[in-house]
N, C-alpha and C. Protein backbone atom coordinates (compact mmCIF):
# COMPACT_ATOMS: atom_id res chain seq x y z
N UNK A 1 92.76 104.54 157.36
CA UNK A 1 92.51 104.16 155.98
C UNK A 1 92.47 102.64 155.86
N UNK A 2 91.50 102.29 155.38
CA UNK A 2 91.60 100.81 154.54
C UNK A 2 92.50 99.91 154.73
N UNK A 3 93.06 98.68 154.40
CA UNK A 3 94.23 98.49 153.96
C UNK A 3 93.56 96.69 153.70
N UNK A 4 94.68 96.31 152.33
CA UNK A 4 94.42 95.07 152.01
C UNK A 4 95.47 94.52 152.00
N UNK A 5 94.86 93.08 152.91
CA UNK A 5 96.34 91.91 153.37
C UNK A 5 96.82 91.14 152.19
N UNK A 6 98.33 91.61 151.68
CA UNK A 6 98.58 91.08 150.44
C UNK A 6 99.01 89.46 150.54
N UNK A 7 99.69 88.49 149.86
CA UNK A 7 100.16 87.24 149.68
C UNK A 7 100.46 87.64 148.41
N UNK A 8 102.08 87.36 148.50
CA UNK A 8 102.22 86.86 147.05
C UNK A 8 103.31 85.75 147.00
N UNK A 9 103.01 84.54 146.69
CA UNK A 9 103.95 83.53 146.51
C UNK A 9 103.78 83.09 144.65
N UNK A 10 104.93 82.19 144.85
CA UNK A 10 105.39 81.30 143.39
C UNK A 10 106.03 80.20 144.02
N UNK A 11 105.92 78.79 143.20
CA UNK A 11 106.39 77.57 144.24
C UNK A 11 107.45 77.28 144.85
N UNK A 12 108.57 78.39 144.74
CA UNK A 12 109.75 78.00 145.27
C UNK A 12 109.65 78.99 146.77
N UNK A 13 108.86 79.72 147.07
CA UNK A 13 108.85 80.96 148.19
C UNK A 13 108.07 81.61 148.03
N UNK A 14 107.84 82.70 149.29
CA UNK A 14 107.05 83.87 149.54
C UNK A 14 107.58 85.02 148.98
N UNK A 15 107.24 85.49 147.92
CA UNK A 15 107.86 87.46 147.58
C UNK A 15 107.45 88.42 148.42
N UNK A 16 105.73 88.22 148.84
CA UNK A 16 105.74 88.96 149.70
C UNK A 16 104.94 89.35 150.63
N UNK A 17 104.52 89.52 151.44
CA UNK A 17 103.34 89.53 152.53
C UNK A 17 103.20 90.94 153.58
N UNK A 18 102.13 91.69 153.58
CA UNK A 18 102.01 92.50 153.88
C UNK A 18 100.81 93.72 153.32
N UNK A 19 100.51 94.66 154.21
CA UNK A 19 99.64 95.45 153.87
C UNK A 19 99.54 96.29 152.70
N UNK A 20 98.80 96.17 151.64
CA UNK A 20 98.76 97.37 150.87
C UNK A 20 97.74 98.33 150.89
N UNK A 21 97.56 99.60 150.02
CA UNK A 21 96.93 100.44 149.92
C UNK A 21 96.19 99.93 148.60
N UNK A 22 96.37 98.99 147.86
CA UNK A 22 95.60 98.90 146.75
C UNK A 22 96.35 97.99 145.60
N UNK A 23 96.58 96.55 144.79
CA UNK A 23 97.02 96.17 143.83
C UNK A 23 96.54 96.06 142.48
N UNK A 24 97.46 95.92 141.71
CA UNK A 24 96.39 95.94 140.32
C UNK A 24 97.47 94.63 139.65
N UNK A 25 96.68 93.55 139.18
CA UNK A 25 96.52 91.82 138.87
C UNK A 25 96.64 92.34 137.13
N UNK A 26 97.94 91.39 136.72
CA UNK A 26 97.35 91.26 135.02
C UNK A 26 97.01 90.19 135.10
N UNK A 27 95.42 90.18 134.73
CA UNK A 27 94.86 88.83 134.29
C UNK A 27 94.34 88.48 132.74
N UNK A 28 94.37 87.41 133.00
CA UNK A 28 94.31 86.90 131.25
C UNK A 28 93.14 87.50 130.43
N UNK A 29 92.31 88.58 131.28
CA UNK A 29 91.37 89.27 130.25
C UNK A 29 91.84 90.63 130.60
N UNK A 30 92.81 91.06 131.00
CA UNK A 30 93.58 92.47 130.77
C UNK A 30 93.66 92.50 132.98
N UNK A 31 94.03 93.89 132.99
CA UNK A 31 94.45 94.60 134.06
C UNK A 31 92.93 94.71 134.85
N UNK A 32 93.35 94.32 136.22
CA UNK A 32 91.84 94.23 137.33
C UNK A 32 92.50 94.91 138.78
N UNK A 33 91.56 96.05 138.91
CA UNK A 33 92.63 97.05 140.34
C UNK A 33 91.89 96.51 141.13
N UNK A 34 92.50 96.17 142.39
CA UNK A 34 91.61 95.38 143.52
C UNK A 34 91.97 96.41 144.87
N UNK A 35 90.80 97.02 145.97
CA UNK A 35 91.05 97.19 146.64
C UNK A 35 90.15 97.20 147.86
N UNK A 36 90.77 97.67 148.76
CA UNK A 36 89.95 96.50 150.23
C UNK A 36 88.39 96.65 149.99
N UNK A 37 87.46 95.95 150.49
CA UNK A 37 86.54 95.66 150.31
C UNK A 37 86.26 94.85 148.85
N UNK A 38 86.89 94.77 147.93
CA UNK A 38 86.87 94.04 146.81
C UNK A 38 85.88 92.75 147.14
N UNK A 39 85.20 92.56 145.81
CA UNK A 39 83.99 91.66 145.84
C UNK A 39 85.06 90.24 145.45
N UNK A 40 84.94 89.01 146.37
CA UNK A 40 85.51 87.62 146.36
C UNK A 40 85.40 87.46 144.69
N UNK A 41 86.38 86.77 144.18
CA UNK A 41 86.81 86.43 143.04
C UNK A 41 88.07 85.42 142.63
N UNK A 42 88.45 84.93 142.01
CA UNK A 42 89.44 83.85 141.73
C UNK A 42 89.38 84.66 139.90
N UNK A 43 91.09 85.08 139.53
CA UNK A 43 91.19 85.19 138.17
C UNK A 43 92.89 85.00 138.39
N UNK A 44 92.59 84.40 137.02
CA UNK A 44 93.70 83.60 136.24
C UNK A 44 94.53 84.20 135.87
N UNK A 45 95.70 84.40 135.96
CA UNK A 45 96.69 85.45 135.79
C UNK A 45 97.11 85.40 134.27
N UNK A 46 97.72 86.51 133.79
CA UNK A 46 98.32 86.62 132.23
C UNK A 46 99.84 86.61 132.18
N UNK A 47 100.31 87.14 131.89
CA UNK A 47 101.90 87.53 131.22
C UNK A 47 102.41 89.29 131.86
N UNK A 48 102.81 89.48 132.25
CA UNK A 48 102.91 91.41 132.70
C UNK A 48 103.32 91.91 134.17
N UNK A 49 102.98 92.77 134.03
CA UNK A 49 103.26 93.13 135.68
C UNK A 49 102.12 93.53 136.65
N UNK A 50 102.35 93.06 138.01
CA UNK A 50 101.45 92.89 138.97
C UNK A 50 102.10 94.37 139.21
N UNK A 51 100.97 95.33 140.42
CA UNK A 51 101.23 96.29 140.65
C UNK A 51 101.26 96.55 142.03
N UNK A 52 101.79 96.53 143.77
CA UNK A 52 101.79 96.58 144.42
C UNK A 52 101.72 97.98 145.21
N UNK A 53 100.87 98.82 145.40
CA UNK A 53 100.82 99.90 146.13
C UNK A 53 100.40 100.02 147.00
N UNK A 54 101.82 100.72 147.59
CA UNK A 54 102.06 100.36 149.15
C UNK A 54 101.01 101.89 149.57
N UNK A 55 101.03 101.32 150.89
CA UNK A 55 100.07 102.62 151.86
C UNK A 55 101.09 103.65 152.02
N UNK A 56 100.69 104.80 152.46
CA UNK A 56 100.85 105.89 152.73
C UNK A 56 102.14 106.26 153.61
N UNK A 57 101.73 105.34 155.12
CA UNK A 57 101.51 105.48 155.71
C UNK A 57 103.41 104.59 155.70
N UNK A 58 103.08 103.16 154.73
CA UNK A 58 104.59 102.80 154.51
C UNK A 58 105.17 103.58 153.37
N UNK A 59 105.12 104.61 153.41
CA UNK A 59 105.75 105.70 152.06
C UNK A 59 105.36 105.53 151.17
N UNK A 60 104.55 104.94 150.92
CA UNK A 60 103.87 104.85 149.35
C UNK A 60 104.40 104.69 148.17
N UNK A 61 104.36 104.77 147.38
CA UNK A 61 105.21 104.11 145.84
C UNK A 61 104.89 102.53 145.71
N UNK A 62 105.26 102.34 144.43
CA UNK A 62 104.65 101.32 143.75
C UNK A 62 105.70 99.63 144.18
N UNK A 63 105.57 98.83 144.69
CA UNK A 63 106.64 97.56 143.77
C UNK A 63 105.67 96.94 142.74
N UNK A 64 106.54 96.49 141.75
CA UNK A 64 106.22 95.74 140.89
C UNK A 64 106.94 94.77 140.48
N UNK A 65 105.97 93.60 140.19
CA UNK A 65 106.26 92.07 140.45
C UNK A 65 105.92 91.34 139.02
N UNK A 66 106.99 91.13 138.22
CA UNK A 66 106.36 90.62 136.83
C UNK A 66 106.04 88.72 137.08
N UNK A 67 104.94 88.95 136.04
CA UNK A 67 104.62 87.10 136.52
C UNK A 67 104.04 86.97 135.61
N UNK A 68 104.01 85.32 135.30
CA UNK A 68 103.19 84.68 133.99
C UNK A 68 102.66 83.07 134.26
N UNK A 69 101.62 83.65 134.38
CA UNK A 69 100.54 82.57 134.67
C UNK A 69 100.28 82.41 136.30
N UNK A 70 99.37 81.50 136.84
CA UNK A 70 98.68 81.06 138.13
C UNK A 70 97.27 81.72 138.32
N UNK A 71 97.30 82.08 139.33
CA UNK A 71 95.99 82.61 139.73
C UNK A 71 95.93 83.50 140.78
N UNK A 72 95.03 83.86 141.41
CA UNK A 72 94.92 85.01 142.44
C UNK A 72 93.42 85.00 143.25
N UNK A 73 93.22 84.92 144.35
CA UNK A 73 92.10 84.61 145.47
C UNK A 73 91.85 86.45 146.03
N UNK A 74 90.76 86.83 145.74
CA UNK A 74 90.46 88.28 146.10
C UNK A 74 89.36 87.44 146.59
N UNK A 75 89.20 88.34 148.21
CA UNK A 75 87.99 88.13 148.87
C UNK A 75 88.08 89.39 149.90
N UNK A 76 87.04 90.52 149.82
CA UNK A 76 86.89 90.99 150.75
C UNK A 76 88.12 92.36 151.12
N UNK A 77 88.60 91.68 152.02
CA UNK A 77 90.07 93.08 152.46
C UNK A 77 91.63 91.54 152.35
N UNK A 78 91.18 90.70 151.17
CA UNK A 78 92.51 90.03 151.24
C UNK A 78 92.91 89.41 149.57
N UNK A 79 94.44 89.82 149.25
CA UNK A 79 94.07 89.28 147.90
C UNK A 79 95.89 88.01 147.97
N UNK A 80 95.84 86.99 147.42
CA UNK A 80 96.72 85.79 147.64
C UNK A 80 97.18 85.68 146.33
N UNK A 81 98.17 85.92 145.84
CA UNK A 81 98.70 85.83 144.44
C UNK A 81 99.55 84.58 144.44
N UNK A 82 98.96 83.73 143.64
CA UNK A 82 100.00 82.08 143.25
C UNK A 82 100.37 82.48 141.70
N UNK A 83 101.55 82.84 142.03
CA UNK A 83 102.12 83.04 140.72
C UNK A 83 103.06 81.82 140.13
N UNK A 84 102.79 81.31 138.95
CA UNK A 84 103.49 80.08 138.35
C UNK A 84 104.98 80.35 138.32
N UNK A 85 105.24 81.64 137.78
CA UNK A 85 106.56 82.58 137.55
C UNK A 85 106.80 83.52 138.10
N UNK A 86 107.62 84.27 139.03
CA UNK A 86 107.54 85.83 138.94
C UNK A 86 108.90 85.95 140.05
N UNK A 87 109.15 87.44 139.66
CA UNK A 87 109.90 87.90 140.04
C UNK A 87 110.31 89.46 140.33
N UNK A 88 110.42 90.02 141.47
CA UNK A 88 110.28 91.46 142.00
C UNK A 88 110.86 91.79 140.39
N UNK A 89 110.24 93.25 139.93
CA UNK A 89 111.20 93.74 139.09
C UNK A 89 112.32 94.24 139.54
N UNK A 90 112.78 94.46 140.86
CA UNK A 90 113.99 95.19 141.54
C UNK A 90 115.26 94.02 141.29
N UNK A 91 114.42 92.97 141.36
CA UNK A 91 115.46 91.84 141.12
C UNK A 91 116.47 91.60 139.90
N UNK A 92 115.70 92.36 138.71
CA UNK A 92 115.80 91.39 137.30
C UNK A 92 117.38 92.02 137.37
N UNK A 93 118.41 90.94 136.80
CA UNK A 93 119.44 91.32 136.24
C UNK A 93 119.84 91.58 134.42
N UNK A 94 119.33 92.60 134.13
CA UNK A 94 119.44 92.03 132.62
C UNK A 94 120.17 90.95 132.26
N UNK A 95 121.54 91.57 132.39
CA UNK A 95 122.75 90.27 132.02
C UNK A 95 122.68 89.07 132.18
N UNK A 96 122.38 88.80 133.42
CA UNK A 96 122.34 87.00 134.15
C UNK A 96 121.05 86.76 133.18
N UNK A 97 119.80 87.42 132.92
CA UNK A 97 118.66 86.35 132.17
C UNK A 97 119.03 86.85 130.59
N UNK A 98 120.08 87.27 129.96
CA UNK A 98 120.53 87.29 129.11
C UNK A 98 121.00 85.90 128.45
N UNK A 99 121.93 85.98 129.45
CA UNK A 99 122.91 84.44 129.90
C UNK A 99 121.94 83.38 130.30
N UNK A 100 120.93 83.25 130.95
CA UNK A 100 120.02 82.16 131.08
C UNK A 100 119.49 82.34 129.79
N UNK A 101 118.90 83.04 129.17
CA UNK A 101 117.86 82.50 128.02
C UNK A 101 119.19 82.08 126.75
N UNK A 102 120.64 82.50 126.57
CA UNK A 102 121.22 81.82 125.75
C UNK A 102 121.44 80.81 125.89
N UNK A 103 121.85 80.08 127.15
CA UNK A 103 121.96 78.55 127.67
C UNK A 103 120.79 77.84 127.37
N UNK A 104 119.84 78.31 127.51
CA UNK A 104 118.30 77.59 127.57
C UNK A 104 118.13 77.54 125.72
N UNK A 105 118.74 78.58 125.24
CA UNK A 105 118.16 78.04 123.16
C UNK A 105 119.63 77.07 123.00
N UNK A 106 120.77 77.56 123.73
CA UNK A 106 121.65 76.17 123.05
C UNK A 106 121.30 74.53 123.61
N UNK A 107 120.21 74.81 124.99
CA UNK A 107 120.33 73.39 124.96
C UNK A 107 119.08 73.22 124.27
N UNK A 108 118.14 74.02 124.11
CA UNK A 108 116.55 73.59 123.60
C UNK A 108 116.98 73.09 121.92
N UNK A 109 118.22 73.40 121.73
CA UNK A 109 118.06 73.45 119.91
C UNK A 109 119.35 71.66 119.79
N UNK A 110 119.23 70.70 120.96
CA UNK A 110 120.06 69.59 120.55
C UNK A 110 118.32 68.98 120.55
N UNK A 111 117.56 69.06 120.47
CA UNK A 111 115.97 68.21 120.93
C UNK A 111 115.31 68.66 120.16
N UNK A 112 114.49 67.39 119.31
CA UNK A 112 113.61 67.63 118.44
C UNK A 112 112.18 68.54 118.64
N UNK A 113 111.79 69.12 117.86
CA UNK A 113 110.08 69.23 118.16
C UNK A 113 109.54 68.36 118.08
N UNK A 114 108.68 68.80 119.17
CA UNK A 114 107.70 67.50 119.99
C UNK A 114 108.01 67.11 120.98
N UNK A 115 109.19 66.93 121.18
CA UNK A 115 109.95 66.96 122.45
C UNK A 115 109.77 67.27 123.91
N UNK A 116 109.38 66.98 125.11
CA UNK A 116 108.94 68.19 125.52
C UNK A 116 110.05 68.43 126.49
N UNK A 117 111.61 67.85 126.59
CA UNK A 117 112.42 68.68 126.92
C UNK A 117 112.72 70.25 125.88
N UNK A 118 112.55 70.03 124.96
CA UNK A 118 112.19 71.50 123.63
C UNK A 118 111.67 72.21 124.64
N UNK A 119 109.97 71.88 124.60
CA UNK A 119 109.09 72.89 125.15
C UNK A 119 109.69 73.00 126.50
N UNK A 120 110.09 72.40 127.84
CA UNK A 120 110.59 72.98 128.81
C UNK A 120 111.27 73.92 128.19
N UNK A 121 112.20 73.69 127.66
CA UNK A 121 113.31 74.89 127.27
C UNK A 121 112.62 76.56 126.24
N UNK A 122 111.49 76.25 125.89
CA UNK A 122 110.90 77.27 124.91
C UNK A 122 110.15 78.18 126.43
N UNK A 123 109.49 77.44 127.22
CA UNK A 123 108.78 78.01 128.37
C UNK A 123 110.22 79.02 128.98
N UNK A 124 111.27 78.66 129.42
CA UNK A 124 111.70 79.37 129.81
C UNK A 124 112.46 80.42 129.44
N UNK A 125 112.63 80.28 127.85
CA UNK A 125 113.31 81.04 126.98
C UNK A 125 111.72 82.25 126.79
N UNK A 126 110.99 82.01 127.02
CA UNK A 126 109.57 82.92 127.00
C UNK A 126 109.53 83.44 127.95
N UNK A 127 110.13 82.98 129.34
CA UNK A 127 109.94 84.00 130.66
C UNK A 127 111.27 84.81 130.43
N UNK A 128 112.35 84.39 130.25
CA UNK A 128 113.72 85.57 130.37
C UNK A 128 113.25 86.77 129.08
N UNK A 129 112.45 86.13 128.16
CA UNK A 129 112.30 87.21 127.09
C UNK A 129 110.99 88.43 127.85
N UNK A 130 109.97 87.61 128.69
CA UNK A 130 109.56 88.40 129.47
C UNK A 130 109.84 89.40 130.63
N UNK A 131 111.22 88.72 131.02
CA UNK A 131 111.68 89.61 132.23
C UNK A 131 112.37 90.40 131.53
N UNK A 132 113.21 90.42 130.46
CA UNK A 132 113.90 91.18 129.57
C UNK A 132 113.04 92.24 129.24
N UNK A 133 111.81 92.44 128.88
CA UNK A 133 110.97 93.17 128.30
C UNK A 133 110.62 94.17 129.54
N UNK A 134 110.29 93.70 130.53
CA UNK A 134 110.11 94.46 131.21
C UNK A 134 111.24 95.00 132.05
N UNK A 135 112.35 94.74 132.10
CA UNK A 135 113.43 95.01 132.63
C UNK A 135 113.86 96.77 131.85
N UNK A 136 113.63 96.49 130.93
CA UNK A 136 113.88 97.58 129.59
C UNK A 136 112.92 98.70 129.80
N UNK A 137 111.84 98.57 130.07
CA UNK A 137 110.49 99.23 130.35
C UNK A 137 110.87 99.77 131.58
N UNK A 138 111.74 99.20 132.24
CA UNK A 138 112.07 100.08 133.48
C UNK A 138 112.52 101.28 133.32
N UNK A 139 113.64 101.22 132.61
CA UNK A 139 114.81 102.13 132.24
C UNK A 139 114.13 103.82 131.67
């Protein structure tokens, strides 16, 4: 069977590398299933969850990788995910990004708007509310 050589990094590390049976990309004009032979493309990633399905052959079942924003290189039998944000959903701790996004509004709220220590702090109070969301969606 087929199989497509995955990449998925974000700038601090590799999440993950290896063969799949088929992924599906949220990109900023909705959900795009990519699989081997896929026609070369570059799309811009959205807000949601990436979909990783594994082959058969490695037991099959899904991981899923939530991320928001970067991009993604499909060419052929290979797809390279540069994700700005992301994180296995196996990872998410509710609690701990509970606790990060309250630290992140008490310090975002000593700084004016306009600010763009604010907006650092609004960006990341927007990803824990994203991993939160989907953390829940697990359940």
């Amino acid at each position: 069977m087929a199989e497509l050589n995955c990449q998925f990094v974000r700038p601090d590390r590799l999440l993950f590398e290896g063969p799949v049976a088929s992924c599906v990309l949220v990109a900023q004009s909705g959900e795009l299933g990519v699989w081997p032979g896929h026609a070369a493309e570059i799309v811009a990633l959205g807000d949601g969850v990436v979909r990783l399905n594994r082959r058969e052959e490695d037991g099959g079942g899904v991981d899923k990788v939530i991320v928001s924003g970067g991009y993604a290189e499909i060419n052929g039998d290979s797809v390279i995910v540069l994700a700005t944000h992301a994180r296995k959903a196996d990872d998410i701790d509710p609690d701990v990004v509970r606790q990060t996004r309250q630290k992140a509004m008490d310090t975002r709220d000593r700084y004016d708007e306009g600010d763009s220590r604010r907006a650092y702090y609004d960006n990341k109070i927007n990803w824990c509310n994203l991993l939160l969301k989907h953390a829940e969606d697990e359940k």
